[in-house]
Protein backbone atom coordinates (compact mmCIF):
# COMPACT_ATOMS: atom_id res chain seq x y z
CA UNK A 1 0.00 0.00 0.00
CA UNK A 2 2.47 1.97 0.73
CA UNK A 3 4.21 2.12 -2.25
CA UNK A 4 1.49 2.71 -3.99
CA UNK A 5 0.19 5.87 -2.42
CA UNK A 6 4.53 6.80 -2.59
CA UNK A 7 3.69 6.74 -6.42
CA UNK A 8 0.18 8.60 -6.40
CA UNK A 9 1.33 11.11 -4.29
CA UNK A 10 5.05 11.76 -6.89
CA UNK A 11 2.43 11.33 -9.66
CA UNK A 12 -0.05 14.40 -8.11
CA UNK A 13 1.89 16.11 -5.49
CA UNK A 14 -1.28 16.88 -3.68
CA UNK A 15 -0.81 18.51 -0.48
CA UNK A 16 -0.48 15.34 1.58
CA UNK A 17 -3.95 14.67 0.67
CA UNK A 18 -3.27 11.48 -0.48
CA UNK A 19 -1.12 10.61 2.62
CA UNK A 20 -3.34 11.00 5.39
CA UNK A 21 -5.93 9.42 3.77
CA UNK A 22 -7.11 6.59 6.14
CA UNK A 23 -6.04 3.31 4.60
């Protein structure tokens, strides 16, 4: 999982967004 949001998050660069989101 955690790759995966590594590679939404280099693909978006949202502002975190996509790491706090409750997995």
């Amino acid at each position: 999982m955690l790759a995966l949001i590594d590679q939404l998050n280099a693909d978006h660069r949202v502002d975190g967004i996509l790491v706090q989101l409750p997995l």
